[in-house]
C-alpha atoms as a PDB file:
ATOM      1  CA  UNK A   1     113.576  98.641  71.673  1.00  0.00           C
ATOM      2  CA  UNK A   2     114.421  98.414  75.389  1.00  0.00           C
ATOM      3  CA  UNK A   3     117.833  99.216  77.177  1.00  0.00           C
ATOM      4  CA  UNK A   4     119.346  98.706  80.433  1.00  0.00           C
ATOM      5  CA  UNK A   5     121.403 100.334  82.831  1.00  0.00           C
ATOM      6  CA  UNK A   6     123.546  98.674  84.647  1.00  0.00           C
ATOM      7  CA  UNK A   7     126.087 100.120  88.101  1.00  0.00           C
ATOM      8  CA  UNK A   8     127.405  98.965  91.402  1.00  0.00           C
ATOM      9  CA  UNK A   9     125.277  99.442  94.565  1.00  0.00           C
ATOM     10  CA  UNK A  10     128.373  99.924  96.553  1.00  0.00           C
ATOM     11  CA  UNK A  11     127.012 102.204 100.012  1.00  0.00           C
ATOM     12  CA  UNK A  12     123.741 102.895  98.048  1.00  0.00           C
ATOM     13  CA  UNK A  13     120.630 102.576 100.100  1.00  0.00           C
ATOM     14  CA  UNK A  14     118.753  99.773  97.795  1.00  0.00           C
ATOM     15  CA  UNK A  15     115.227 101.716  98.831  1.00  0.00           C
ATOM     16  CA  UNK A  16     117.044 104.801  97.772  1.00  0.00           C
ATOM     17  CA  UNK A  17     118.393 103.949  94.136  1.00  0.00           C
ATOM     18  CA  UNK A  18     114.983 101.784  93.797  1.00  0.00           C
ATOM     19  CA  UNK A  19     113.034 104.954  94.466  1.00  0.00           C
ATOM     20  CA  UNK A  20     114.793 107.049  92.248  1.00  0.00           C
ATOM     21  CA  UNK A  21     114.797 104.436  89.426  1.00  0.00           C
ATOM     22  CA  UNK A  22     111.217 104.346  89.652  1.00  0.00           C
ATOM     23  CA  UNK A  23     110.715 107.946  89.203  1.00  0.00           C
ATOM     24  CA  UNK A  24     113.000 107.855  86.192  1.00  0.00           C
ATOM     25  CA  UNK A  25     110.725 105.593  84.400  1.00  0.00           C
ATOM     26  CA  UNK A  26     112.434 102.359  84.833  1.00  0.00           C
ATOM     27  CA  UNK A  27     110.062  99.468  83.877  1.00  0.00           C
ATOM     28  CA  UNK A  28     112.184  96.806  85.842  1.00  0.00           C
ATOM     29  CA  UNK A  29     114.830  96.811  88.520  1.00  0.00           C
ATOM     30  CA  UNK A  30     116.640  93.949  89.874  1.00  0.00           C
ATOM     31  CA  UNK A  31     119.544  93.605  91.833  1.00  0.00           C
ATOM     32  CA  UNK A  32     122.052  90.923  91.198  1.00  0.00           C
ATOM     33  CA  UNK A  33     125.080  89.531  93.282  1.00  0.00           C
ATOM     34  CA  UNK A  34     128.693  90.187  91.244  1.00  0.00           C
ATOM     35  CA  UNK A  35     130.459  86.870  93.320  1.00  0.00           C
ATOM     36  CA  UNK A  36     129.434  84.239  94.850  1.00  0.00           C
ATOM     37  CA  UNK A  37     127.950  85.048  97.968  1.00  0.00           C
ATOM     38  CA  UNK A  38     124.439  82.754  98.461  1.00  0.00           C
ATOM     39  CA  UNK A  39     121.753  84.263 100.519  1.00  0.00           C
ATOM     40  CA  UNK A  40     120.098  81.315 101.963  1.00  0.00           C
ATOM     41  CA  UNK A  41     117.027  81.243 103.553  1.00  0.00           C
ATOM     42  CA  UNK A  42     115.552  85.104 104.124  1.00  0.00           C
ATOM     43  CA  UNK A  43     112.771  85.132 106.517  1.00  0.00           C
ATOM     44  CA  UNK A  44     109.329  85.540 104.789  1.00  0.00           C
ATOM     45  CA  UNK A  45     109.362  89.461 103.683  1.00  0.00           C
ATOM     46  CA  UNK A  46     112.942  89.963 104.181  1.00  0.00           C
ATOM     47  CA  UNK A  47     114.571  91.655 101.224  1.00  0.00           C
ATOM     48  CA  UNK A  48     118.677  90.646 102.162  1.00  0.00           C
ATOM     49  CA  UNK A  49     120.964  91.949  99.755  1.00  0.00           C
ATOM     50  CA  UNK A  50     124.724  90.896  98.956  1.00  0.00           C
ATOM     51  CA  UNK A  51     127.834  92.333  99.923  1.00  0.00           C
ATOM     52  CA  UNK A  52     128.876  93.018  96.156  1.00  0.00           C
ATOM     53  CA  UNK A  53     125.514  93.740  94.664  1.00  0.00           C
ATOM     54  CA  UNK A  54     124.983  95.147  90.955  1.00  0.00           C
ATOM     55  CA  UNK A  55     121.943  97.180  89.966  1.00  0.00           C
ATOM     56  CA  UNK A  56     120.028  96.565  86.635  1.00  0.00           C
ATOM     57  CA  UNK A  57     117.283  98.776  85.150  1.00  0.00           C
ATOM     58  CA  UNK A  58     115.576  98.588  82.548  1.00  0.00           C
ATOM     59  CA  UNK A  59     113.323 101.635  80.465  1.00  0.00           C
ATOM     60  CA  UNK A  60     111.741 101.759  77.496  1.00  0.00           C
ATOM     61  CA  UNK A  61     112.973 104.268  74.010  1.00  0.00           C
ATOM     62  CA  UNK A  62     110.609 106.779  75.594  1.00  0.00           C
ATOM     63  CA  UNK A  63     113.598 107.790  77.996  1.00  0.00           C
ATOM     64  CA  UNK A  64     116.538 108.845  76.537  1.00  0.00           C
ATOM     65  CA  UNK A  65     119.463 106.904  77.533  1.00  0.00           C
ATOM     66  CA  UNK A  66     121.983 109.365  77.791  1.00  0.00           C
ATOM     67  CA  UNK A  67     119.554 112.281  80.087  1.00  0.00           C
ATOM     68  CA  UNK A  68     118.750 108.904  82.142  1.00  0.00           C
ATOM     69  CA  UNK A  69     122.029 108.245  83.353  1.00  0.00           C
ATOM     70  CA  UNK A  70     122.136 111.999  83.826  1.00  0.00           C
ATOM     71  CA  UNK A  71     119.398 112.450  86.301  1.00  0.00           C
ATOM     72  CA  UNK A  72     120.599 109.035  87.873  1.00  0.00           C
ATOM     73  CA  UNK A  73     124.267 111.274  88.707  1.00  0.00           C
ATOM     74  CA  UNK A  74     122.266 114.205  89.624  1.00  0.00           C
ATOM     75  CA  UNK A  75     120.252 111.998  92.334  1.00  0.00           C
ATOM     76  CA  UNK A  76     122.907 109.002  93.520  1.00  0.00           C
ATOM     77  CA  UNK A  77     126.394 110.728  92.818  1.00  0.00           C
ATOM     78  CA  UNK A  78     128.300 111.976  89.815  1.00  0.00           C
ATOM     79  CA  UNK A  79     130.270 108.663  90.193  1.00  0.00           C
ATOM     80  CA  UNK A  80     127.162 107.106  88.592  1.00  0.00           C
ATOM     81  CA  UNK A  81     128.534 108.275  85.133  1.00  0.00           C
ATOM     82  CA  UNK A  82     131.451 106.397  85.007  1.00  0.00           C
ATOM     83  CA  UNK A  83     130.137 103.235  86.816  1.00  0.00           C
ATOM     84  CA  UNK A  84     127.749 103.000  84.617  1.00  0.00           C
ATOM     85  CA  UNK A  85     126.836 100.599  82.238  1.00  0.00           C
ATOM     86  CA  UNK A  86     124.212 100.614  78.709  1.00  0.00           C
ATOM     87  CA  UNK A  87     123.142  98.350  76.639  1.00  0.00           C
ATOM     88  CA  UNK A  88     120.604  97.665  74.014  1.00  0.00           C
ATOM     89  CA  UNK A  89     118.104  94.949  75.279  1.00  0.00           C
ATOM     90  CA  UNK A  90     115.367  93.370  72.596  1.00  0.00           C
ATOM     91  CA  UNK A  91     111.654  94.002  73.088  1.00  0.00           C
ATOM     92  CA  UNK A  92     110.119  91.019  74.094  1.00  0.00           C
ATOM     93  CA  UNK A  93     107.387  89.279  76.327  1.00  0.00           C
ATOM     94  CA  UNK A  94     109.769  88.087  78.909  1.00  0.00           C
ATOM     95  CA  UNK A  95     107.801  86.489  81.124  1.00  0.00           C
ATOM     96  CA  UNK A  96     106.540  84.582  78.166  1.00  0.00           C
ATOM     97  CA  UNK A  97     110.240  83.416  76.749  1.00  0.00           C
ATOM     98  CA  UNK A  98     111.169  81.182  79.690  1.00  0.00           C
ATOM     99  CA  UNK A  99     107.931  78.667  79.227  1.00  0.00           C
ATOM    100  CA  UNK A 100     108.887  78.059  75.692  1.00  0.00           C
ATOM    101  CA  UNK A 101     110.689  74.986  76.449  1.00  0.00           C
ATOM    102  CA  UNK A 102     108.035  74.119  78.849  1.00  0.00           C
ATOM    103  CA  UNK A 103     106.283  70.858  77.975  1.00  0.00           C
ATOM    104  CA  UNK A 104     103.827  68.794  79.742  1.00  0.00           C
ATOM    105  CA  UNK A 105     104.975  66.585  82.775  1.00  0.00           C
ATOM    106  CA  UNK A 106     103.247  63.833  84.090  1.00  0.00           C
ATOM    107  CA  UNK A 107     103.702  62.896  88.268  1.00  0.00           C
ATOM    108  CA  UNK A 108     102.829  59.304  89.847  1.00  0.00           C
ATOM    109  CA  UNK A 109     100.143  57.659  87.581  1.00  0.00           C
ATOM    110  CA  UNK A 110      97.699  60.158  86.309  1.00  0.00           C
ATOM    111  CA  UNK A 111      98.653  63.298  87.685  1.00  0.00           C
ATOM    112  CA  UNK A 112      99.725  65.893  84.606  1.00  0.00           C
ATOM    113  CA  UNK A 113     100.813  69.305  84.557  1.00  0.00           C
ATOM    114  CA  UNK A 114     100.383  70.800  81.495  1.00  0.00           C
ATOM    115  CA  UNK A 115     101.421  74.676  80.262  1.00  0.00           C
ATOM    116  CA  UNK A 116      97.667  76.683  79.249  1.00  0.00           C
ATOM    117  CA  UNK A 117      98.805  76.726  75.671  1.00  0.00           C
ATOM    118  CA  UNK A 118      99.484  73.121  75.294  1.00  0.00           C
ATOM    119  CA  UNK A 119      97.418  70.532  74.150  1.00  0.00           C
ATOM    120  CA  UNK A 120      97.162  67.632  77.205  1.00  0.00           C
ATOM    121  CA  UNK A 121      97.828  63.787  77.041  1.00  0.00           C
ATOM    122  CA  UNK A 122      95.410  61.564  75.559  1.00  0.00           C
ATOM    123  CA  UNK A 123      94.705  59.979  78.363  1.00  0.00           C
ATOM    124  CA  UNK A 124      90.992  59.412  79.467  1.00  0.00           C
ATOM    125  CA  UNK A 125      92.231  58.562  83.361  1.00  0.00           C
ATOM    126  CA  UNK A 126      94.444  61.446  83.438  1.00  0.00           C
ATOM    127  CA  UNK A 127      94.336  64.548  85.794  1.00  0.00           C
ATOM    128  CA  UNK A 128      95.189  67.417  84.386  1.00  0.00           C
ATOM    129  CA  UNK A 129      96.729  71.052  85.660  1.00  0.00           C
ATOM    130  CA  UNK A 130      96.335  73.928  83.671  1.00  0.00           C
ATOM    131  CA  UNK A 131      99.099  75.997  84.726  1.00  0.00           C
ATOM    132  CA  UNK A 132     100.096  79.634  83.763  1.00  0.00           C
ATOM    133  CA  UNK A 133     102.539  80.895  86.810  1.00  0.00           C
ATOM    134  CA  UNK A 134     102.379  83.871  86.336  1.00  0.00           C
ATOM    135  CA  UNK A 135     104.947  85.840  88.236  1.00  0.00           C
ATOM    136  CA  UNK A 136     104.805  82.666  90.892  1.00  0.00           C
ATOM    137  CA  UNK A 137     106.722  79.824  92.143  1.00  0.00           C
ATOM    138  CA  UNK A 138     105.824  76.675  90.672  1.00  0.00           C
ATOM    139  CA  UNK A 139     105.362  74.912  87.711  1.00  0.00           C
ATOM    140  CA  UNK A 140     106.535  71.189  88.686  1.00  0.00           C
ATOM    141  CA  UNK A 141     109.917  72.054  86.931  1.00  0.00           C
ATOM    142  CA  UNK A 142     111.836  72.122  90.420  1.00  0.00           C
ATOM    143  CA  UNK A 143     112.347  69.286  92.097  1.00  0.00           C
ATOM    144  CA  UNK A 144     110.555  70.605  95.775  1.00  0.00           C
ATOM    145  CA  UNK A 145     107.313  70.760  93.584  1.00  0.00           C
ATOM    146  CA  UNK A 146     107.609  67.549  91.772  1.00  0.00           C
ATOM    147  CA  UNK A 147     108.398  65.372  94.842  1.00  0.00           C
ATOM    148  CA  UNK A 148     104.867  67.215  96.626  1.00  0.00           C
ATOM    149  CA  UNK A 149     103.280  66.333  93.069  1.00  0.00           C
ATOM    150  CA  UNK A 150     104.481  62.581  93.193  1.00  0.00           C
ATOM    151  CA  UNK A 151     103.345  61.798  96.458  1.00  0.00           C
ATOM    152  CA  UNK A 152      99.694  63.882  95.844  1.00  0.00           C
ATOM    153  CA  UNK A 153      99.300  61.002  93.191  1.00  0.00           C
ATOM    154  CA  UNK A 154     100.114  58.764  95.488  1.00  0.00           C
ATOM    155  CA  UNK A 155      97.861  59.594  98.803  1.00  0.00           C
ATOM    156  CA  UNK A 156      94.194  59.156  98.728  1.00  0.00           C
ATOM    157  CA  UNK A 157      92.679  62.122  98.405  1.00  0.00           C
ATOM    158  CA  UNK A 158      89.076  61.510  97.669  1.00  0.00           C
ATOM    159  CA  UNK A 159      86.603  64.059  99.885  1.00  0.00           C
ATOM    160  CA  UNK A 160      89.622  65.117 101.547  1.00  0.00           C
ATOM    161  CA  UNK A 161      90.388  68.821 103.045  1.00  0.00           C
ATOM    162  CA  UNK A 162      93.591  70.265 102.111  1.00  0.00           C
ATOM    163  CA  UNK A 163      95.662  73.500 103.337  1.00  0.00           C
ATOM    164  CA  UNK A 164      98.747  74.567 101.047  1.00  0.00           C
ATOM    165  CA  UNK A 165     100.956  76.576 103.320  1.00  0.00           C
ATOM    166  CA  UNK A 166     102.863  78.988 100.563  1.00  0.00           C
ATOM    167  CA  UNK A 167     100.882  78.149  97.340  1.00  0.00           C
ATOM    168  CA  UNK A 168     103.113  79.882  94.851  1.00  0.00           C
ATOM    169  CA  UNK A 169     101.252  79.284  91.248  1.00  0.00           C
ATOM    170  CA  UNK A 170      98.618  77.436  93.137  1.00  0.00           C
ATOM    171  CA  UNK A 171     100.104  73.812  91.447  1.00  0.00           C
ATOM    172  CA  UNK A 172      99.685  71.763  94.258  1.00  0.00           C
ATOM    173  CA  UNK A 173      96.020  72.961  95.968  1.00  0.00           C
ATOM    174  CA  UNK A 174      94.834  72.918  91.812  1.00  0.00           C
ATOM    175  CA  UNK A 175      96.449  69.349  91.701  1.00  0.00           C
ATOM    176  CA  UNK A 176      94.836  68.218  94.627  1.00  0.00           C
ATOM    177  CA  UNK A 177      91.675  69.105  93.599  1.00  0.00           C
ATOM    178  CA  UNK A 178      92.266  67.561  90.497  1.00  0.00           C
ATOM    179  CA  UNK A 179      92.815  64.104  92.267  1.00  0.00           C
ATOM    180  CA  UNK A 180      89.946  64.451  94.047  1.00  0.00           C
ATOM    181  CA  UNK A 181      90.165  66.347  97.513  1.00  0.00           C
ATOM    182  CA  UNK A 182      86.777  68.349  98.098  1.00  0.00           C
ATOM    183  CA  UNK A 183      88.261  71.237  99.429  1.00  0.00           C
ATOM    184  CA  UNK A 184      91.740  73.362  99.181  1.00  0.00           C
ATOM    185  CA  UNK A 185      92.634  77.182 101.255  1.00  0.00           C
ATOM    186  CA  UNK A 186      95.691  78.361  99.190  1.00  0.00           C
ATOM    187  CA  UNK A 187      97.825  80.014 101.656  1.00  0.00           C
ATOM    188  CA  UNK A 188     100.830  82.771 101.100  1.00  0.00           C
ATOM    189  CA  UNK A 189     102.117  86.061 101.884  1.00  0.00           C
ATOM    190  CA  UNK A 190     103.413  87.370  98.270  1.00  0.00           C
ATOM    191  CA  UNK A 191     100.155  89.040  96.487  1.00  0.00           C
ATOM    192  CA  UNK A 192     101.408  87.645  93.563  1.00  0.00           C
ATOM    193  CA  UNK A 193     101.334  84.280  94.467  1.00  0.00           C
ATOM    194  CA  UNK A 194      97.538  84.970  95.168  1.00  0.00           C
ATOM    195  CA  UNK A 195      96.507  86.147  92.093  1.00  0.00           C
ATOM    196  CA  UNK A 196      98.452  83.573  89.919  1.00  0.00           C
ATOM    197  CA  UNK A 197      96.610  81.035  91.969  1.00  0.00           C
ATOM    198  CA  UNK A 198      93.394  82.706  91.898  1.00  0.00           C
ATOM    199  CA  UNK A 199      93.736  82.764  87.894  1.00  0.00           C
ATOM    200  CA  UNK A 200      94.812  79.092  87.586  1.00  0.00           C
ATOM    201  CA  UNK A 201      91.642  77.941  89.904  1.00  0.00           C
ATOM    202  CA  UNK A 202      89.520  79.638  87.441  1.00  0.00           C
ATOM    203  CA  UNK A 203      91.356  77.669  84.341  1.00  0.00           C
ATOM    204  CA  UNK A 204      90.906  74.545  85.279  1.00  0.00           C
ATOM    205  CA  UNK A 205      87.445  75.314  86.824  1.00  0.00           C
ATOM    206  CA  UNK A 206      88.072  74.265  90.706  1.00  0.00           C
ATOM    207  CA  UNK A 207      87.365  78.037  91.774  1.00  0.00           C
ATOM    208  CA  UNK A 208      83.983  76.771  94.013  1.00  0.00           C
ATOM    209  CA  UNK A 209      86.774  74.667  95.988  1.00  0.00           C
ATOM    210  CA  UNK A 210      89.131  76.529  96.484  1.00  0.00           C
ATOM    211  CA  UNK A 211      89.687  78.956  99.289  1.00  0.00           C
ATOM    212  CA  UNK A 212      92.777  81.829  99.260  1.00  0.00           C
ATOM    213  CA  UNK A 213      94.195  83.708 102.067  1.00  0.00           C
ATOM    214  CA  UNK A 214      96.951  85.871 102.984  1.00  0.00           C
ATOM    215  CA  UNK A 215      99.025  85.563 105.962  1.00  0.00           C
ATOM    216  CA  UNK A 216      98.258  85.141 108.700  1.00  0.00           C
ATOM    217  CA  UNK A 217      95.920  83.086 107.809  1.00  0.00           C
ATOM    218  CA  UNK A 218      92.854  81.462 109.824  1.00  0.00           C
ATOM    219  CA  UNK A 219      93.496  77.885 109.297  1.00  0.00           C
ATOM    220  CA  UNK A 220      90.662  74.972 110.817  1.00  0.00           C
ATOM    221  CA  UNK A 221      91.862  71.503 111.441  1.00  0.00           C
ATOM    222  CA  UNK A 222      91.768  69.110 107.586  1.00  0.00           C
ATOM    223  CA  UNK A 223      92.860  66.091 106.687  1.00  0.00           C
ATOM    224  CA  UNK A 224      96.306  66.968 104.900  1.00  0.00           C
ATOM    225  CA  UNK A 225      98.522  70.117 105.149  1.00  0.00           C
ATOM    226  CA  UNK A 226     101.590  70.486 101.946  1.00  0.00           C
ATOM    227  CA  UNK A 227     103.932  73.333 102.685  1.00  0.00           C
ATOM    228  CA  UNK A 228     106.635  73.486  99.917  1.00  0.00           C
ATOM    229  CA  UNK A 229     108.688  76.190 101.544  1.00  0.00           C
ATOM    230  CA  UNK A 230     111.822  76.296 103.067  1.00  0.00           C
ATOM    231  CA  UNK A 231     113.632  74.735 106.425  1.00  0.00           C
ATOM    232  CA  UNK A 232     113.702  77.437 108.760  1.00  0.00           C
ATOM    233  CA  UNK A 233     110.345  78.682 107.964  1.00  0.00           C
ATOM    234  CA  UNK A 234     108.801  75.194 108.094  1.00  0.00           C
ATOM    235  CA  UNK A 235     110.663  74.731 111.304  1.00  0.00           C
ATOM    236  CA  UNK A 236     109.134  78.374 112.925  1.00  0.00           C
ATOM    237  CA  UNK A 237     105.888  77.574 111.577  1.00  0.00           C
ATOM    238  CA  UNK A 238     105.566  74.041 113.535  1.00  0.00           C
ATOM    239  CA  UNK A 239     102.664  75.363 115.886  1.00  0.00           C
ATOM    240  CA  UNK A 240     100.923  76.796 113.180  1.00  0.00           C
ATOM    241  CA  UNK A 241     100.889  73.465 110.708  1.00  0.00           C
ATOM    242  CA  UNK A 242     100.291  71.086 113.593  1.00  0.00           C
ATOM    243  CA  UNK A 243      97.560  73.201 114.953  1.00  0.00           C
ATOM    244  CA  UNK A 244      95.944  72.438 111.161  1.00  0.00           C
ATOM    245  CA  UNK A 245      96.226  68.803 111.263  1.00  0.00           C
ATOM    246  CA  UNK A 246      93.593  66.238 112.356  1.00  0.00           C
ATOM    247  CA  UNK A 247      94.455  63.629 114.577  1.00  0.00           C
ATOM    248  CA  UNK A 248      95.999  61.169 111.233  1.00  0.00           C
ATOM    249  CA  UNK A 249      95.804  64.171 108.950  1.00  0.00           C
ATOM    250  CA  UNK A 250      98.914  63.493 106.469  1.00  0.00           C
ATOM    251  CA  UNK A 251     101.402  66.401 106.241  1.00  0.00           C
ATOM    252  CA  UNK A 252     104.123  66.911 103.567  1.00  0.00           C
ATOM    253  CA  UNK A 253     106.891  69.112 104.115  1.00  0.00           C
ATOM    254  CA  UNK A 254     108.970  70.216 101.310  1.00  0.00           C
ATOM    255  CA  UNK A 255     111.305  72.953  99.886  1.00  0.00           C
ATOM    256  CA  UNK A 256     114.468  71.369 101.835  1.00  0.00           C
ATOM    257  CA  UNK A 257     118.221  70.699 101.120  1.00  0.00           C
ATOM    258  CA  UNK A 258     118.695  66.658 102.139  1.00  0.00           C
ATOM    259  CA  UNK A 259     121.032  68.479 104.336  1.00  0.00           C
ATOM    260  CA  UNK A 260     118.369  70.084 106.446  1.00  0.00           C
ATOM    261  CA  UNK A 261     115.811  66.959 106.433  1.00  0.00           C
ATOM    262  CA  UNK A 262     117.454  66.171 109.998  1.00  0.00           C
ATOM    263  CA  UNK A 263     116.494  69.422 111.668  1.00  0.00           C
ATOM    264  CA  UNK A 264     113.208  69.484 110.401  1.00  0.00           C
ATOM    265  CA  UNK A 265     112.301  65.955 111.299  1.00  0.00           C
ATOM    266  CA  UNK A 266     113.489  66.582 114.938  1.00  0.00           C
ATOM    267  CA  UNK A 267     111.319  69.978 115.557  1.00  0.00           C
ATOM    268  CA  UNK A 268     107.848  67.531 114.250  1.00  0.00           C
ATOM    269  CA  UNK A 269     109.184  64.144 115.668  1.00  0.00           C
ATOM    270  CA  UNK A 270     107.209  65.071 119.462  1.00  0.00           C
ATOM    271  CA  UNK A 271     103.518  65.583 117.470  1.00  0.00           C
ATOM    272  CA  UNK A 272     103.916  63.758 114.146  1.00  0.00           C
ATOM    273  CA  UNK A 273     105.393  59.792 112.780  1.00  0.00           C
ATOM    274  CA  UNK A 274     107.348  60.391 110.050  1.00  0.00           C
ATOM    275  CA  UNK A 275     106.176  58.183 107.713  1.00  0.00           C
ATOM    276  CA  UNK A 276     108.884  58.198 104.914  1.00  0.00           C
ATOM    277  CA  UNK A 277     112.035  60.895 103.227  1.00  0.00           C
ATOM    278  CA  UNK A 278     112.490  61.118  99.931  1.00  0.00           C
ATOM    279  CA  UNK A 279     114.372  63.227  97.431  1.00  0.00           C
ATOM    280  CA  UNK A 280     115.570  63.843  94.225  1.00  0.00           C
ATOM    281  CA  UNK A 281     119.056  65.940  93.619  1.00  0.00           C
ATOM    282  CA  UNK A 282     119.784  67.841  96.150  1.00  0.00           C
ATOM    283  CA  UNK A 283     116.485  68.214  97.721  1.00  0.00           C
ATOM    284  CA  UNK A 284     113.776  66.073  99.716  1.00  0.00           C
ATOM    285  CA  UNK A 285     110.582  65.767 100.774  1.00  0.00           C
ATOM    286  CA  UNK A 286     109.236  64.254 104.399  1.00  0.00           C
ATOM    287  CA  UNK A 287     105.595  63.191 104.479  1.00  0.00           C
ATOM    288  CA  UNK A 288     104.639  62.886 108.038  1.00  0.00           C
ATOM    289  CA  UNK A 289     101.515  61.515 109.697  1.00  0.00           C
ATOM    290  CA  UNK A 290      99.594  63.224 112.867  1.00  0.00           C
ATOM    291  CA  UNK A 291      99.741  61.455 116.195  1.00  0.00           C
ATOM    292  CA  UNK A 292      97.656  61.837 119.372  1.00  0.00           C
END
């Protein structure tokens, strides 16, 4: 049996109450807004916190609850003990619980993504993702990822070189392997992301293609570039993608609110043709083309 404690931030420094949370034995600590107040677009490695932010913790039967929320008073202020809030949480493998209703999901014509405990599509011209994501972004479930998957099916990818700027789970570099490219570097800043990606490479045995690095990364010219990201990230990191393209090399820019298509297709209209936007909901996806 788990349980969780739960109090306002208030003035708290958030590297403060994470530290002493941590040294209380807290297996898990998040920090959740109480309103409404969207934080939209936090540069890469910015941590940006809301106005009215609530604190959650979680520990294990091994602490007692009560001498918990005493040494939290002890360390943050007294008023700890009667902002606080406990409750019994069931042990279970939570990042597990969530892929449950996770089924296989086909993209284009052949292209399926399939969860590692699932048995795939008996299809003999199908290409299949293994995908586990670990504690990574990306399992084709949002629609930024499934609009990159659709139009991988749909580009020719045979012998082609591929960068994936912000890799998450690895999804797209695995599934353009998958369709044929000859070689992927899986590119993003969150260690995470690296590992997850490094593990699904292995699982569906593209490994020997695929290259990972950190940021910043050392990126040579290829034939198509796929960042699923976000606008103002996409839009800062214009020398950096165009700088990766071949002359013609296809690049696919996703990760953006239809309302934010504009912007984006203005900062690449001077070095790329925009070739065609597309969306689904509330989000889109422009696949551009490389000029001289």
């Amino acid at each position: 049996m788990l349980y969780e404690i739960e109090f306002p931030l208030a003035s708290l420094s958030s590297e403060v109450v994470e530290t002493t949370l941590e040294e209380a034995g807290a297996i898990s600590i998040t920090f959740v807004d109480r309103g409404d107040e969207p934080v939209l677009e936090p540069k890469p490695g910015e941590i940006r916190l809301w106005s009215d932010t609530l604190v959650r913790a979680l520990f294990d039967d091994s602490h007692e609850a009560a001498h918990t929320i005493g040494e939290l008073a002890s360390r943050l202020g007294s008023h700890i003990t009667d902002s606080a809030r406990l409750r019994a949480i069931e042990s279970r493998d939570w990042e597990r619980v969530w892929l449950q209703d996770w089924k296989s999901m086909r993209f284009g014509r052949r292209l399926w993504v399939c969860p590692s405990v699932e048995e795939p599509p008996e299809d003999p011209q199908a290409a299949i993702v293994r995908l586990d994501p670990g504690l990574a972004f990306g399992t084709g479930t949002h629609p930024t990822t499934a609009l990159c998957l659709q139009l991988l099916d749909a580009l020719p990818l045979a012998g082609r070189r591929m960068i994936d700027y912000g890799c998450g789970s690895g999804i797209l570099a695995i599934a353009a392997l998958k369709l044929g490219a000859s070689h992927v570097i899986a590119v993003d800043l969150d260690p995470q992301a690296l590992i997850a990606t490094r593990d699904n490479a292995i699982r569906n045995g593209v490994e020997a293609q695929l290259e990972i690095q950190g940021v910043p990364p050392s990126l040579p010219p290829v034939d198509l570039v796929v960042a699923n990201i976000l606008a103002e990230p996409l839009i800062e990191l214009l020398p950096v993608l165009q700088a990766a393209c071949k002359i013609g090399a296809d690049l696919v820019l996703s990760g953006l609110l239809k309302s934010q298509a504009y912007a984006v297709k203005a900062a690449y209209s001077s070095g790329f043709d925009i070739v065609q936007v597309f969306g689904r909901d509330d989000w889109c996806c422009i696949h551009a083309r490389r000029t001289a």
